[in-house]
Protein backbone atom coordinates (compact mmCIF):
# COMPACT_ATOMS: atom_id res chain seq x y z
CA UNK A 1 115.65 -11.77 -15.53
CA UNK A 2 115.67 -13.82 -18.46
CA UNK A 3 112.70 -12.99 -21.23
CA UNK A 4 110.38 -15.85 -21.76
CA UNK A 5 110.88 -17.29 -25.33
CA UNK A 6 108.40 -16.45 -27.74
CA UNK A 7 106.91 -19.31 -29.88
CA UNK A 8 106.82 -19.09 -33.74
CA UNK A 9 104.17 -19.63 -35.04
CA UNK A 10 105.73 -22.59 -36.97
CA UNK A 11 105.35 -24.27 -33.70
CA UNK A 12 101.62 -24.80 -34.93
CA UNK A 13 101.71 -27.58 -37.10
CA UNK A 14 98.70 -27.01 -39.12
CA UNK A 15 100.07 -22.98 -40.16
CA UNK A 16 103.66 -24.70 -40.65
CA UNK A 17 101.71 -27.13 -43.01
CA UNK A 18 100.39 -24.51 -44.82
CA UNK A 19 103.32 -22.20 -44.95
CA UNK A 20 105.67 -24.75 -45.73
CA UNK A 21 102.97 -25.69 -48.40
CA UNK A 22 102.97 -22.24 -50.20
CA UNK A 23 107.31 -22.50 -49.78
CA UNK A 24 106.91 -25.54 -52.07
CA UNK A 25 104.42 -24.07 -54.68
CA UNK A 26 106.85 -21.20 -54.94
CA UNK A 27 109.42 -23.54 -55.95
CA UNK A 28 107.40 -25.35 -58.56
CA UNK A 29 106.39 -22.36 -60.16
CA UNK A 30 110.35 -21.53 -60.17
CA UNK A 31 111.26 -24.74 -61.40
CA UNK A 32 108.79 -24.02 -64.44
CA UNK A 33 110.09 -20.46 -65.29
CA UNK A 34 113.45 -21.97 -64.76
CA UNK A 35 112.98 -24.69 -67.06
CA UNK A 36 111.57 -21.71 -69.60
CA UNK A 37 114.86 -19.80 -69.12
CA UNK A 38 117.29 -22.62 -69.47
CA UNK A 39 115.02 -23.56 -73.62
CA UNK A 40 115.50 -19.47 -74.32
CA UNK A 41 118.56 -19.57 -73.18
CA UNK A 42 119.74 -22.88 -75.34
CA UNK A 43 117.48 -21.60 -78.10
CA UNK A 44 119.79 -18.40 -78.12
CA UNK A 45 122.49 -19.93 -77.68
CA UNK A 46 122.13 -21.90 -80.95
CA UNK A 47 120.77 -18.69 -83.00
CA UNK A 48 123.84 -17.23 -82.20
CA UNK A 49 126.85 -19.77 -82.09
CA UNK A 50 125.16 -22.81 -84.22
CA UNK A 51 126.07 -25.82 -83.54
CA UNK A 52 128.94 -26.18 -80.83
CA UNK A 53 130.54 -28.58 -78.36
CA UNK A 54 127.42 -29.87 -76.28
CA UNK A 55 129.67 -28.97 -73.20
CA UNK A 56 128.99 -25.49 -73.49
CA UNK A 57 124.79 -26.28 -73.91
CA UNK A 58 125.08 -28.19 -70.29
CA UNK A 59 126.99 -26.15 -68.67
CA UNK A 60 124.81 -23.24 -69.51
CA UNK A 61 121.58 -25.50 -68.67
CA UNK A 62 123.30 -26.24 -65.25
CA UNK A 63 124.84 -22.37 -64.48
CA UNK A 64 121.32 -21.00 -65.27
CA UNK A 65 119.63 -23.96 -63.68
CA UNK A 66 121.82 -24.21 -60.54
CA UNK A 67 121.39 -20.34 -60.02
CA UNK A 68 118.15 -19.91 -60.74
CA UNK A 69 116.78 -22.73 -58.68
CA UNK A 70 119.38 -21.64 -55.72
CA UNK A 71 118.27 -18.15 -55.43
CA UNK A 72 114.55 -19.25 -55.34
CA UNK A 73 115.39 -21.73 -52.57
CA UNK A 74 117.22 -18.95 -50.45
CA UNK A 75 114.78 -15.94 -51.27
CA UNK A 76 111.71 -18.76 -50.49
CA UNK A 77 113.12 -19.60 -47.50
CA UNK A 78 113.94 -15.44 -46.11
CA UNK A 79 109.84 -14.85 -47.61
CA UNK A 80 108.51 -17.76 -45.18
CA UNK A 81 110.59 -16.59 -42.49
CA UNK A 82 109.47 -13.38 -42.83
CA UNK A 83 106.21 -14.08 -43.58
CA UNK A 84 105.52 -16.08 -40.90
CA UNK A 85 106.27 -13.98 -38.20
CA UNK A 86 108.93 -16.32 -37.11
CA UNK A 87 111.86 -13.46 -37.73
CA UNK A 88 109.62 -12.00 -35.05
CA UNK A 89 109.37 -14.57 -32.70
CA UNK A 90 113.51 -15.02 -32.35
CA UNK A 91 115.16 -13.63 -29.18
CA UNK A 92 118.59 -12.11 -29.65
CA UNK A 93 119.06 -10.32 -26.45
CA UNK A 94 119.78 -6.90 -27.84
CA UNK A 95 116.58 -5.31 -27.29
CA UNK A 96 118.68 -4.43 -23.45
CA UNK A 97 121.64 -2.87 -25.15
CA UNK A 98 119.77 -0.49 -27.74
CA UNK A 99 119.82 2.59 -25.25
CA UNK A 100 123.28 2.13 -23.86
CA UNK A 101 124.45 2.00 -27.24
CA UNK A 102 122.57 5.48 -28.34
CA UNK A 103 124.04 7.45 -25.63
């Protein structure tokens, strides 16, 4: 007999709304310590090397930028999952095996 699927609670749109909400925020507030980063970073940069080909200046405001701003994005997105109680709510079928396995 197949289980019955479990809703996430993302299914509700007003907690989605809200979770999805607080995702966002996250991000902004990234964005701002990222933009923070990227002016110590440049300000370094200059301290230490003077004054350079601007090539290396944008590609270090994109490297730090890019990573920065992808990790947030990822880590946000494994926090609202988590968070959520949607990790919870998926079905993978090996609840069944777990014994027959530990025999």
């Amino acid at each position: 007999m197949a289980n019955p699927v479990r809703p996430s609670p993302l299914d509700d749109p007003d907690y989605a709304q809200f979770a999805w909400g607080r995702y966002f925020r996250l991000l902004r507030w990234m964005g701002l310590l990222t933009l923070v980063v990227i002016a110590a970073a440049v300000w370094y940069l200059y301290s230490a090397l003077g004054l350079v080909s601007i090539h290396l200046y944008i590609a270090a405001m994109l490297g730090i930028g890019f990573t920065m701003m992808l990790m947030a994005a990822l880590m946000g997105l494994v926090f609202l999952s988590s968070g959520t109680g949607h990790d919870e709510a998926v079905d993978n079928g090996l609840e069944q095996h777990i014994d027959h396995w530990w025999k």
